[in-house]
Protein backbone atom coordinates (compact mmCIF):
# COMPACT_ATOMS: atom_id res chain seq x y z
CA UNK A 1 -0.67 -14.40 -5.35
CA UNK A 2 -1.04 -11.79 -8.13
CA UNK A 3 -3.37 -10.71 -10.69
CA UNK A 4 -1.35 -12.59 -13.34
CA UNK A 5 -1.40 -15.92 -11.74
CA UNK A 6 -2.98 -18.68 -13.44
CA UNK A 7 -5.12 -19.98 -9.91
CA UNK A 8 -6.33 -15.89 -9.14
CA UNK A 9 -7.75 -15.51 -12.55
CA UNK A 10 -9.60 -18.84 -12.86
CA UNK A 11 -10.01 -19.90 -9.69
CA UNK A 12 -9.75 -16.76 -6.67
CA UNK A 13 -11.39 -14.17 -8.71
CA UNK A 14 -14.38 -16.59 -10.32
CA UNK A 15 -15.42 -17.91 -7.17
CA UNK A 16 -14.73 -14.21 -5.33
CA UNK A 17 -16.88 -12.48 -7.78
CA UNK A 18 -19.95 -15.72 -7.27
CA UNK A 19 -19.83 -15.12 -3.93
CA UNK A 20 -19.98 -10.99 -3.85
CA UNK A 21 -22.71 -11.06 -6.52
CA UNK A 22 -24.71 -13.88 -4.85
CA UNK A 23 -25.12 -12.60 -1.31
CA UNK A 24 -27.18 -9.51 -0.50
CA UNK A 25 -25.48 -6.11 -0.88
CA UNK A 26 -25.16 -5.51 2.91
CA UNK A 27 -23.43 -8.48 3.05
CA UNK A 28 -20.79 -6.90 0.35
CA UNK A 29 -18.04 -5.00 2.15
CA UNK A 30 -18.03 -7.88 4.58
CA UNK A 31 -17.38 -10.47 1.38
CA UNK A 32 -14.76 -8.08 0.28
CA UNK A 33 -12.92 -7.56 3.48
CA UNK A 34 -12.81 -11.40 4.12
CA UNK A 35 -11.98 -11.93 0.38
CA UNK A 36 -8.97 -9.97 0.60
CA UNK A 37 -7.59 -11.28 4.01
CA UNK A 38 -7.67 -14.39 1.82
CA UNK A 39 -6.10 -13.03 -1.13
CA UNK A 40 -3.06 -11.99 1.22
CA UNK A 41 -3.49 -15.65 2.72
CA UNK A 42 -3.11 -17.75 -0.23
CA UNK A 43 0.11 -15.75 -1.41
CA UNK A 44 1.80 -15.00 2.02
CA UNK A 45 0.49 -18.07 4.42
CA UNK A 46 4.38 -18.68 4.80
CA UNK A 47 4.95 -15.10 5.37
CA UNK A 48 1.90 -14.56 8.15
CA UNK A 49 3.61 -10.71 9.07
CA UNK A 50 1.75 -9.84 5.34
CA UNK A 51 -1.64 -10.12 7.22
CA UNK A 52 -0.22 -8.83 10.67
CA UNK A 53 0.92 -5.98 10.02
CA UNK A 54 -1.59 -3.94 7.25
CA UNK A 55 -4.53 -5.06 10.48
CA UNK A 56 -2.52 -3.83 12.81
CA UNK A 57 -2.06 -0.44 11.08
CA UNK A 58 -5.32 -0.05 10.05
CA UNK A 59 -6.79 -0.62 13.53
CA UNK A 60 -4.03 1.87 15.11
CA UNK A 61 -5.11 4.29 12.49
CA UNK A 62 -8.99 3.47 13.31
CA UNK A 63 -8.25 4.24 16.84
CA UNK A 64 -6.06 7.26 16.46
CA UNK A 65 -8.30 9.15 14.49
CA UNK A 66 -11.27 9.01 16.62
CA UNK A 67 -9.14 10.03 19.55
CA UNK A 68 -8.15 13.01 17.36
CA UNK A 69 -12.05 13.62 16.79
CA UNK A 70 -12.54 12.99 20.68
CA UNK A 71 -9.80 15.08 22.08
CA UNK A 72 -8.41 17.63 19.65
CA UNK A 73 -5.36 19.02 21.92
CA UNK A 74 -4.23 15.35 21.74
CA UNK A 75 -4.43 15.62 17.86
CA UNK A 76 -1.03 16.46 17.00
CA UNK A 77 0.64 13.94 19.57
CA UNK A 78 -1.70 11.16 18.34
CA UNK A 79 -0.63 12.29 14.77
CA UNK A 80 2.70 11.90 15.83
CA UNK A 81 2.51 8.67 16.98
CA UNK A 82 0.93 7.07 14.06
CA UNK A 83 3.62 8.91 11.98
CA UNK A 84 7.11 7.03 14.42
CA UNK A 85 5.07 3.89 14.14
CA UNK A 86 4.04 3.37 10.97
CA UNK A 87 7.55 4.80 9.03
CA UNK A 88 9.29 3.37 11.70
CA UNK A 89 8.19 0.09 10.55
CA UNK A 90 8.20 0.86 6.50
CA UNK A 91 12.18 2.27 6.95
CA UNK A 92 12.86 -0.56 9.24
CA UNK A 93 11.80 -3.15 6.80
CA UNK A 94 13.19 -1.07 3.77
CA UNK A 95 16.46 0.05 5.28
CA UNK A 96 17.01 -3.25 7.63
CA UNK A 97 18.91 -4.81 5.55
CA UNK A 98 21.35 -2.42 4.74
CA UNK A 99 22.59 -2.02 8.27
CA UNK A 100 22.05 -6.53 9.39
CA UNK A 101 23.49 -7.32 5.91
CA UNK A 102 20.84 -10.31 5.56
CA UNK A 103 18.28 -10.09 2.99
CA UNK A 104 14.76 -8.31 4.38
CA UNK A 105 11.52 -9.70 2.67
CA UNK A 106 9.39 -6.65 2.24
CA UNK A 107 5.50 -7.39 3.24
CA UNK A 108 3.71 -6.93 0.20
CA UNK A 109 1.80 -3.45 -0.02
CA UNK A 110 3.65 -1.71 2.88
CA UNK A 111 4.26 0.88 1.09
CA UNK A 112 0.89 1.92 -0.37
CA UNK A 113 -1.29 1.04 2.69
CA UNK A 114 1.07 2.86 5.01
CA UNK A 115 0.59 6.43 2.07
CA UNK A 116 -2.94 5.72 2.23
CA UNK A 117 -3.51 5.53 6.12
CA UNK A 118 -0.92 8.35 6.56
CA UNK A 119 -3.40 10.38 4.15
CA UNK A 120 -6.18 9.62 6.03
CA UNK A 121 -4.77 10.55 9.34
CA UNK A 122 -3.35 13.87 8.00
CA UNK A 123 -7.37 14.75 6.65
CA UNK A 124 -8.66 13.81 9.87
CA UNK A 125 -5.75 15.52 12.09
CA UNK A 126 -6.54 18.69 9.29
CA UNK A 127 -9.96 18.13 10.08
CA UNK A 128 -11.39 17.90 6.21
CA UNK A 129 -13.06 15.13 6.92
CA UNK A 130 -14.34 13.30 10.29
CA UNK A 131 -13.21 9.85 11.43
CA UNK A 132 -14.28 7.02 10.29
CA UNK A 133 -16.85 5.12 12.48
CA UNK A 134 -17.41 1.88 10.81
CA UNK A 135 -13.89 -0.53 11.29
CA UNK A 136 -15.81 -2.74 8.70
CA UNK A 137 -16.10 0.00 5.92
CA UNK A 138 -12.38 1.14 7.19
CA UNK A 139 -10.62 -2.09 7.03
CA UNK A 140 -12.03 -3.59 3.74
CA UNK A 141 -11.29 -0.03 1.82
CA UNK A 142 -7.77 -0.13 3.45
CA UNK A 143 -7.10 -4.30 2.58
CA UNK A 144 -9.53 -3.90 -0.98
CA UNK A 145 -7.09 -6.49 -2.60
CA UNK A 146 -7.53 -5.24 -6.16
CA UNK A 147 -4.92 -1.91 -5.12
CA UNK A 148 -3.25 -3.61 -2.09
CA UNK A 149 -0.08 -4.69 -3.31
CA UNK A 150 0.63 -1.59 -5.63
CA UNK A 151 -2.13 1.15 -5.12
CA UNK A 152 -3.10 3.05 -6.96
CA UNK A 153 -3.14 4.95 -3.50
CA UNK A 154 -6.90 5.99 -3.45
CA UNK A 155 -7.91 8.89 -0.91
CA UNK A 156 -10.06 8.28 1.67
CA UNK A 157 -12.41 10.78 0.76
CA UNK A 158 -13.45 9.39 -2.62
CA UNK A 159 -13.17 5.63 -1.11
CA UNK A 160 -15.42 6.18 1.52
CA UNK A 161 -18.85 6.92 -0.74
CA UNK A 162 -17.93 3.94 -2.77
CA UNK A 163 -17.85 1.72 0.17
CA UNK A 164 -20.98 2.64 1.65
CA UNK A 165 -23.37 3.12 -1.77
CA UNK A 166 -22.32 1.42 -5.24
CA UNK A 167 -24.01 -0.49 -8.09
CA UNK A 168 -23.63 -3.33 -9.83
CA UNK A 169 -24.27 -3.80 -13.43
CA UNK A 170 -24.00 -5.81 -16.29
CA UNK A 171 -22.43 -3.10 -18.16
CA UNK A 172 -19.95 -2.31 -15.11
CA UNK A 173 -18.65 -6.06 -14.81
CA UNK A 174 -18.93 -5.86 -18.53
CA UNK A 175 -16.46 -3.14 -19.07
CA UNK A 176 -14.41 -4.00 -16.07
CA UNK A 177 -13.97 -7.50 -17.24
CA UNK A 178 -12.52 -5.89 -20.59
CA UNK A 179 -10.48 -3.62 -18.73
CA UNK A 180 -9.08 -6.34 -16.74
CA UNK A 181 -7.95 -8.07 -19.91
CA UNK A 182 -6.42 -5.37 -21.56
CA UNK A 183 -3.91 -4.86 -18.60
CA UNK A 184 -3.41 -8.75 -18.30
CA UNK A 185 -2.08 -8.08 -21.97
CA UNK A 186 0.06 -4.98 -21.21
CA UNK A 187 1.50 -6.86 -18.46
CA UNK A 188 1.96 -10.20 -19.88
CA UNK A 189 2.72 -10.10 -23.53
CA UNK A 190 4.47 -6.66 -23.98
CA UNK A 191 6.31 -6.20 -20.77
CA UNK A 192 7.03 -9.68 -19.53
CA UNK A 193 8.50 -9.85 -23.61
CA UNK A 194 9.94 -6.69 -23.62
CA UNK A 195 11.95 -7.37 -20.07
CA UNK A 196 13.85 -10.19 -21.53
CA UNK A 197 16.08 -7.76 -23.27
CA UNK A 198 17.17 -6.08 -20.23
CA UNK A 199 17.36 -9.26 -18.53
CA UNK A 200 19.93 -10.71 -21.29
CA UNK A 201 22.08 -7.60 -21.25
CA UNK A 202 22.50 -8.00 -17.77
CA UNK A 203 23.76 -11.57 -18.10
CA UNK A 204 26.03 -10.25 -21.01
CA UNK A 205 27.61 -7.91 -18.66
CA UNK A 206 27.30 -4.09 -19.66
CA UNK A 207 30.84 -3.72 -20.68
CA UNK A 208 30.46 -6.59 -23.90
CA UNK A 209 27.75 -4.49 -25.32
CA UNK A 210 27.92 -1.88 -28.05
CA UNK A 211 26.71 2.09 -27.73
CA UNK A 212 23.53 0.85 -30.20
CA UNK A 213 22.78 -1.89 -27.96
CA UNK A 214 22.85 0.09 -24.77
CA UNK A 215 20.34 2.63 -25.74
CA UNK A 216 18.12 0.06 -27.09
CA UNK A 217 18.53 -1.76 -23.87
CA UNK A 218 17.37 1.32 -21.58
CA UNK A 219 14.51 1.83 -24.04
CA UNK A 220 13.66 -1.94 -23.91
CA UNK A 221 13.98 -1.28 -19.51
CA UNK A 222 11.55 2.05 -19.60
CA UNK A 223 8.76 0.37 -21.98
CA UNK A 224 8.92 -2.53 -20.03
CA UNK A 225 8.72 -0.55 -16.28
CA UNK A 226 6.10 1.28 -17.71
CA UNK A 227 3.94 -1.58 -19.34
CA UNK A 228 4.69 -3.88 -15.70
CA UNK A 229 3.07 -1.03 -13.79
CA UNK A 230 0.69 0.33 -16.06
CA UNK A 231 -0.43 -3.56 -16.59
CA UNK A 232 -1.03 -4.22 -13.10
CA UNK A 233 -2.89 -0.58 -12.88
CA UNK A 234 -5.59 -1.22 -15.53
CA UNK A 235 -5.66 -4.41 -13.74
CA UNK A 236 -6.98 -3.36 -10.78
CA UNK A 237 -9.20 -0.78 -12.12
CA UNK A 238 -10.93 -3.66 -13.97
CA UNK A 239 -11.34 -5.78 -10.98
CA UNK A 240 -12.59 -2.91 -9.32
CA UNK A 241 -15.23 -2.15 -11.83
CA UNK A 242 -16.56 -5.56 -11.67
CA UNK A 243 -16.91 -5.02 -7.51
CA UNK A 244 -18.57 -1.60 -8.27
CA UNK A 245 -15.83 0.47 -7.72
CA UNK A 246 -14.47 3.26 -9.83
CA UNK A 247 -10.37 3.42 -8.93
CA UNK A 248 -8.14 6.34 -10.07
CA UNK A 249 -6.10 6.47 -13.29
CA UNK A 250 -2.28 5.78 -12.25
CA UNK A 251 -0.79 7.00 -15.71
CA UNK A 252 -2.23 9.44 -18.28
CA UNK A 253 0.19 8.78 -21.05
CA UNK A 254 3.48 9.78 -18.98
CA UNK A 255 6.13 8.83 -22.77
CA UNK A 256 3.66 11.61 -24.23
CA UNK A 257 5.21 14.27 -21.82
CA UNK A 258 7.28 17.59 -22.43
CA UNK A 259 8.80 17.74 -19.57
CA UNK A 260 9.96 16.28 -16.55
CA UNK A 261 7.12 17.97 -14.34
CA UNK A 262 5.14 16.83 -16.69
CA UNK A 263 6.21 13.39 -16.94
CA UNK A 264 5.50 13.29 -13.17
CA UNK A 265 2.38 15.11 -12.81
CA UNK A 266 1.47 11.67 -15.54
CA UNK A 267 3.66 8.84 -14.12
CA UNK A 268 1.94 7.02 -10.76
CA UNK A 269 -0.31 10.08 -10.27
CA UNK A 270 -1.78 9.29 -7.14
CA UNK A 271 2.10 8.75 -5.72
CA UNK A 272 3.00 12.13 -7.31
CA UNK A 273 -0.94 13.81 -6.30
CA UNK A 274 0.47 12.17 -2.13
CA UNK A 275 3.64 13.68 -1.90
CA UNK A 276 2.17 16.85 -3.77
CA UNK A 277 -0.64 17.15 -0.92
CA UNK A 278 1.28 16.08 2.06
CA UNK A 279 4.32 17.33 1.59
CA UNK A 280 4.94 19.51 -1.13
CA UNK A 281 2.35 21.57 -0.01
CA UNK A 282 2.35 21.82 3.64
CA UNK A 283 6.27 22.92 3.08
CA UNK A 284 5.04 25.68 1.51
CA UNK A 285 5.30 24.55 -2.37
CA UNK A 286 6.07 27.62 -4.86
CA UNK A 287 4.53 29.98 -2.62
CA UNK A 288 7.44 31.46 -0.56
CA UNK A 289 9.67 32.17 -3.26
CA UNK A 290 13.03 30.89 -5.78
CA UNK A 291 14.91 29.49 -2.85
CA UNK A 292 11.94 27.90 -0.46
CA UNK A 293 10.67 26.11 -4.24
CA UNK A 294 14.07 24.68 -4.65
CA UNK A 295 14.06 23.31 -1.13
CA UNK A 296 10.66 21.89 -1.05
CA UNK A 297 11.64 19.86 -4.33
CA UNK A 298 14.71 18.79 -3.12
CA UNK A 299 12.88 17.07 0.16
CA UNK A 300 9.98 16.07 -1.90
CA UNK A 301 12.74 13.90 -3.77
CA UNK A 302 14.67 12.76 -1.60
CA UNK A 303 12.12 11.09 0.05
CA UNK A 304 10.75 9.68 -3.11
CA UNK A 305 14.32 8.44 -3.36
CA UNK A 306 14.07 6.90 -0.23
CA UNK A 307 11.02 5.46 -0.51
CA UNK A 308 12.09 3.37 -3.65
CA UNK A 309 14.98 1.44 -2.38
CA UNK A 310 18.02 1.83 0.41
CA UNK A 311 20.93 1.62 -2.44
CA UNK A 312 22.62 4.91 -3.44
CA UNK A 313 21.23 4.18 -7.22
CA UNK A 314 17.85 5.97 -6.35
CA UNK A 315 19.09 8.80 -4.28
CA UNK A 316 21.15 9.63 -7.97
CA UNK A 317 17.65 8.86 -9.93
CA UNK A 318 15.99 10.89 -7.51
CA UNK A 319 18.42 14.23 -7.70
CA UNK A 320 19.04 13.49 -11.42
CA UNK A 321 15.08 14.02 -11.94
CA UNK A 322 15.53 17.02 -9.33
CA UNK A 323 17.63 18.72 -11.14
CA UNK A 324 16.06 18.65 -14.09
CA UNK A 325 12.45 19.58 -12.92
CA UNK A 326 14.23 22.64 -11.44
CA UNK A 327 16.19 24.29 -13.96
CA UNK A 328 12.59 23.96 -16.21
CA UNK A 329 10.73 25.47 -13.56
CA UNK A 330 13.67 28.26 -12.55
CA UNK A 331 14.09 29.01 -16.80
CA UNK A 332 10.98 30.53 -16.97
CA UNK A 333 9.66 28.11 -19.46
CA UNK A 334 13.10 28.81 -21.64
CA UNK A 335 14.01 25.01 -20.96
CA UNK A 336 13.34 22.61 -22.30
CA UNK A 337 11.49 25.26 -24.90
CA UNK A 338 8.34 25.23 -26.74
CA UNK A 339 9.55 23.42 -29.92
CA UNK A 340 7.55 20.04 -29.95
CA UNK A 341 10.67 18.17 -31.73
CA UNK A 342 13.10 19.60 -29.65
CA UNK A 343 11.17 18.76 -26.54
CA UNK A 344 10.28 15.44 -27.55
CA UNK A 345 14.17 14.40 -28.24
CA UNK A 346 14.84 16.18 -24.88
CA UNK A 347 12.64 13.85 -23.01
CA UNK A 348 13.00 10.79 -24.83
CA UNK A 349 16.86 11.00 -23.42
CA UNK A 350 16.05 12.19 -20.19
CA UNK A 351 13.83 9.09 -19.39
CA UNK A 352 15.89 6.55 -20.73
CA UNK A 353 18.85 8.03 -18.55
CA UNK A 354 17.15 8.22 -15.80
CA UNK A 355 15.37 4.76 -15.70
CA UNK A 356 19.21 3.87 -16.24
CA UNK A 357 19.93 4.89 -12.80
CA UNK A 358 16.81 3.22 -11.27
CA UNK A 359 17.45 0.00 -12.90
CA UNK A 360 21.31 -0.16 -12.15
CA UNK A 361 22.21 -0.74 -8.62
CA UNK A 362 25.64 -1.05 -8.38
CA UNK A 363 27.37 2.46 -9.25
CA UNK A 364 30.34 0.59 -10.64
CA UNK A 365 27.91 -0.92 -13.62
CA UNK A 366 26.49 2.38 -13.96
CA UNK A 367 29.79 4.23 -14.68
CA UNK A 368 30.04 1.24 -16.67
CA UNK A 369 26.95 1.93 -18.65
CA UNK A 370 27.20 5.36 -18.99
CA UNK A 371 30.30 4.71 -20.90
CA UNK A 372 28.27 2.79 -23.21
CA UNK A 373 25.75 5.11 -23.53
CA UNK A 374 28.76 7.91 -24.38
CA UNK A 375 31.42 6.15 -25.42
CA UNK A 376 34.65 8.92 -25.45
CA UNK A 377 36.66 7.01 -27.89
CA UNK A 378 33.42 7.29 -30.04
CA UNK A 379 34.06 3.38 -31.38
CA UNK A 380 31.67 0.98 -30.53
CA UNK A 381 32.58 -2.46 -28.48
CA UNK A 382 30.36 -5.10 -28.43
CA UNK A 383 30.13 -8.50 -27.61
CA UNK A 384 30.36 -9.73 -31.08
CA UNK A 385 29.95 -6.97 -34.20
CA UNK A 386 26.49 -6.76 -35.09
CA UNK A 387 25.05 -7.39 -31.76
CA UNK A 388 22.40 -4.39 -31.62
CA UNK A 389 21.09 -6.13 -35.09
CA UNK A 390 20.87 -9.29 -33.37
CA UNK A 391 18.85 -8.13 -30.59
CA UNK A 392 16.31 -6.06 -32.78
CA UNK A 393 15.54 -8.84 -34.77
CA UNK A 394 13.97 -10.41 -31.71
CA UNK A 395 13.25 -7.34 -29.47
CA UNK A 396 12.43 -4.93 -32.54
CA UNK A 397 8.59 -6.13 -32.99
CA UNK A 398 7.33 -5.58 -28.94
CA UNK A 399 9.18 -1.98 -28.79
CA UNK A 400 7.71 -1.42 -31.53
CA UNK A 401 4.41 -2.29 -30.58
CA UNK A 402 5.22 -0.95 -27.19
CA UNK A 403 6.05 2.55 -28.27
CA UNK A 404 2.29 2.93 -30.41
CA UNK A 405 0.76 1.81 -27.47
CA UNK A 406 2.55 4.60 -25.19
CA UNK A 407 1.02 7.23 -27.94
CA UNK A 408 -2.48 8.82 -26.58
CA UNK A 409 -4.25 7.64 -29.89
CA UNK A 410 -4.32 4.39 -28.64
CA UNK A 411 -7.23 5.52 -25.93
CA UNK A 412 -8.83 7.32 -28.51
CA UNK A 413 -9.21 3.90 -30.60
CA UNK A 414 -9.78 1.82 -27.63
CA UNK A 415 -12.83 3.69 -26.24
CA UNK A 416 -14.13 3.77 -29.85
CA UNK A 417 -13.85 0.25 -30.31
CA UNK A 418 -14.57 -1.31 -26.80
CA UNK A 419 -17.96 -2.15 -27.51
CA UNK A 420 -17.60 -4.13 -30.94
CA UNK A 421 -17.77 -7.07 -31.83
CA UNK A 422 -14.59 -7.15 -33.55
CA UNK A 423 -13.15 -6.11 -30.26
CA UNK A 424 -14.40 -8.78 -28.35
CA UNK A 425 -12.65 -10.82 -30.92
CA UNK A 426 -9.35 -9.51 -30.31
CA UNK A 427 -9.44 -9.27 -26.16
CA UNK A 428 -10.58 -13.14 -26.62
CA UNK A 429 -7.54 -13.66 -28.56
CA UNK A 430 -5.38 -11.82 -26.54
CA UNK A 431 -6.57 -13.31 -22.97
CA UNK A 432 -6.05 -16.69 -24.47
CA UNK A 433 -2.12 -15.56 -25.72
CA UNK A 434 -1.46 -14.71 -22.20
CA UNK A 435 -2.97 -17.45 -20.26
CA UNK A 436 -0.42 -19.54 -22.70
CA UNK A 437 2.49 -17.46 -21.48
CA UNK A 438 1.71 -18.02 -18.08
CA UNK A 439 0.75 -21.93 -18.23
CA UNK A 440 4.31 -21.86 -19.97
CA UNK A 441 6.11 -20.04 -17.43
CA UNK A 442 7.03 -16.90 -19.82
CA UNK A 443 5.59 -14.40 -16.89
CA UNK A 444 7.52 -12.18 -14.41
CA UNK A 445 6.36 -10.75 -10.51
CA UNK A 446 5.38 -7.33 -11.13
CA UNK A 447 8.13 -4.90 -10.71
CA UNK A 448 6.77 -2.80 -8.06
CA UNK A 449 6.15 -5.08 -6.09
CA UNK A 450 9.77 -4.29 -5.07
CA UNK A 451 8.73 -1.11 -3.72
C-alpha cells in the first residue's frame, strides 16, 4: 500500500487518524506502532519478510546499543556487528540478483530504516546521545509508516522528543491535511503525467527519436523524478503533521541550484545530511587537504552509487556527478562561475545528463542516447519528421507547469495563500482531479520505491 492508493486515503488513513485521535495520548505511540505494522501488512501480507525484517533490525539495534551503554570496551565490536548484519542483508538483497540471475524483490524501506538505525547506532557508539530505553518509543519512530518506505531519513535525536511529548491541534491536522494534498497533486497529476513521455520514448526505442525529442525526453524524466519523490515527501510530512509530528524537508528547491554541490546539499537532504555525517565526515571531509577531499568524495559516491542500484548505469551517474562536484570545488569557485545565466545553462545540462544515466540501464541505450543528445552528423533522425512537435503538443502543458512549480516563488505564494478561502477551493479541486486519476488507473508506484 502507498500514500496514493485509493483504499489508504479513504479508508487506512480515516479510520487510522479516528482511532489515534480518539484514544488517550498515552495510548498514542502504541496506536501508531500497531498502525504501521498494519500499513506494512495490508501491502506486503504476501511478502511477510517486509514485516520480518525492519523488527528484527530494530530490536538488534535496541539491544546493541544498550550493550554499548552497558559495556563500552564492547562498543566498537557491537558496532561492528550491527554494521556486517544489517548491510550484509541490504547488499544481499540489492546485489542478489546480480550474482543468482533471478529477479530479487526488495522489502520495501530497507534502505531508509537500515540509514536511520545505522545513524542511531553510530550517535550512541559516539556517545552524543544515550540509548534508547523504551522498545515502544524505539520501534514505532523506526516503523512510523508515514517515512517508512522512502524516509525522509529523520535522526534519532530530533525523533525522539517528538515521540515522547507532541500536540495535537486543529490547526496542525489542518495544515497537515493541506500539505498532504498538495503532494498527492505533485505526485499524481504532474509526475504520474509527466512520466508518460519517458515511458513512450522508451517503447519508441531511443534510436527512432530526433535530437529535439531526446532532450525534451530527459527533461520530461528529471521533472517527473523530481515531482515522484518530492510528491511522496510533502506527503509524508502532511501525514505527519496530522499525527503531531514535524518531519524534515527532503528538497529545498534542488532545479533552483548553481551547482552540483549545491544541487545536492538541496536534492534528498537528509540522504545527502547521512552520508555527509557518517561518512564524509568521519573520513576526514575537506580538512586534510586537495588529495584526502578528492578521496573522501570519491567514496562518498561510490557508495551512493551503490546504494541506488547493482547495474553499472549508477556507478557512471555516480562518478559523472563526482567529477563535476570536484573540479567546482578544486577551481576555486572559477567553475561553474558567478554569472547567474551562465550557471543556470550549466546546470540545466548537467542534470538532464545525468538523470540520463540514472534512468538508462543498459549502457548500449545510453551510447545510444547520447548520440541523440549530440548527434555528430548534426542531422536530426526521428521516428517520423516532426516528432518533438508531436510530443509537445501533449507533454508541453505539464513541463510547463512542472518547471514554475520547481521555481522558489511557488513557496512564497503557497504560504501566502494556504489559509484562503480561495485556496481551499483549489486543493478541493485538485484532490478530487487526482482521486479521478487513480479510480481510472492513470497512477504509477513511486519511483523510489526502487531504491
Amino acid at each position: 500500500m502507498s500514500f496514493n492508493d485509493i483504499n489508504f486515503i479513504f479508508l487506512f488513513l480515516p479510520v487510522f487518524l479516528l482511532i489515534y485521535y480518539g484514544l488517550p495520548s498515552f495510548c498514542r505511540n502504541i496506536v501508531l506502532l500497531l498502525g504501521s505494522i498494519a500499513f506494512l501488512l495490508v501491502g506486503g501480507y504476501k511478502n511477510p519478510i517486509i514485516l520480518i525484517l525492519p523488527i528484527a533490525e530494530i530490536i538488534l539495534a535496541y539491544l546493541l546499543a544498550l550493550g554499548m551503554e552497558a559495556k563500552r570496551k564492547l562498543a566498537l565490536p557491537l558496532l561492528v556487528v550491527y554494521l556486517l548484519g544489517a548491510f550484509g542483508v541490504l547488499l544481499g538483497f540489492k546485489y542478489a540478483g546480480l550474482f543468482t540471475g533471478k529477479s530479487i524483490i526488495l522489502p520495501g524501506g530497507i534502505s531508509f530504516y537500515t540509514f536511520q538505525l545505522t545513524g542511531y547506532m553510530m550517535d550512541v557508539y559516539r556517545q552524543k546521545m544515550p540509548p534508547e530505553k523504551s522498545l515502544l518509543n524505539f520501534s514505532a519512530g523506526m516503523l512510523m509508516f508515514p517515512k517508512f518506505l522512502s524516509g525522509p531519513i529523520v535522526p534519532w535525536k530530533s525523533l525522539k522528543p517528538q515521540l515522547e511529548s507532541r500536540t495535537l491541534t486543529a490547526k496542525k491536522f489542518d495544515n497537515g491535511l493541506r500539505t498532504f494534498i498538495i503532494g498527492l497533486a505533485l505526485k499524481t497529476l504532474v509526475a504520474d503525467r509527466i512520466g508518460g513521455l519517458w515511458s513512450q520514448l522508451g517503447a519508441i526505442g531511443y534510436s527512432s527519436i530526433s535530437t529535439p525529442l531526446a532532450w525534451l525526453g530527459i527533461m520530461a524524466y528529471s521533472l517527473q523524478l523530481f515531482f515522484d519523490f518530492y510528491g511522496y515527501s510533502v506527503m509524508a510530512i502532511g501525514i505527519g503533521r496530522m499525527l503531531g509530528f514535524e518531519l524534515p524537508e527532503n528538497f529545498l528547491f534542488p532545479y533552483a541550484s548553481k551547482s552540483m554541490s549545491d544541487f545536492w546539499r538541496r536534492w534528498h537532504v537528509t540522504l545527502g545530511a547521512w552520508f555527509r555525517d557518517y561518512v564524509y565526515i568521519p573520513l576526514g571531509g575537506s580538512r586534510n587537504g586537495k588529495k584526502a577531499l578528492v578521496f573522501n568524495l570519491f567514496v562518498v559516491w561510490v557508495m551512493t552509487g551503490v546504494w541506488h542500484g547493482s547495474t553499472l548505469n549508477f556507478l557512471i551517474w555516480s562518478m559523472f556527478i563526482f567529477g563535476l562536484i570536484v573540479a567546482e570545488k578544486l577551481s576555486g569557485g572559477r567553475f561553474p562561475g558567478k554569472n547567474p545565466v551562465l550557471t543556470r545553462i550549466y546546470m540545466i545540462f548537467a542534470i538532464m545528463i545525468s538523470w540520463m544515466f540514472f534512468a538508462i540501464t543498459d549502457l548500449k541505450d545510453i551510447g545510444v542516447y547520447l548520440g541523440r543528445l549530440f548527434p555528430i552528423t548534426g542531422k536530426f533522425s526521428g521516428a517520423f519528421e516532426g516528432d518533438f512537435v508531436f510530443y509537445l503538443k501533449q507533454y508541453g502543458i505539464y513541463i510547463a507547469i512542472g518547471i514554475a512549480i520547481c521555481l522558489p516563488w511557488t513557496k512564497k505564494v503557497w504560504l501566502r495563500l494556504r489559509s484562503t478561502p480561495i485556496f481551499t477551493v483549489m486543493l478541493f479541486i485538485l484532490f478530487w482531479l487526482s482521486i479521478y486519476c487513480l479510480s481510472g488507473g492513470m497512477n504509477d508506484p513511486f519511483m523510489y520505491f526502487s531504491f
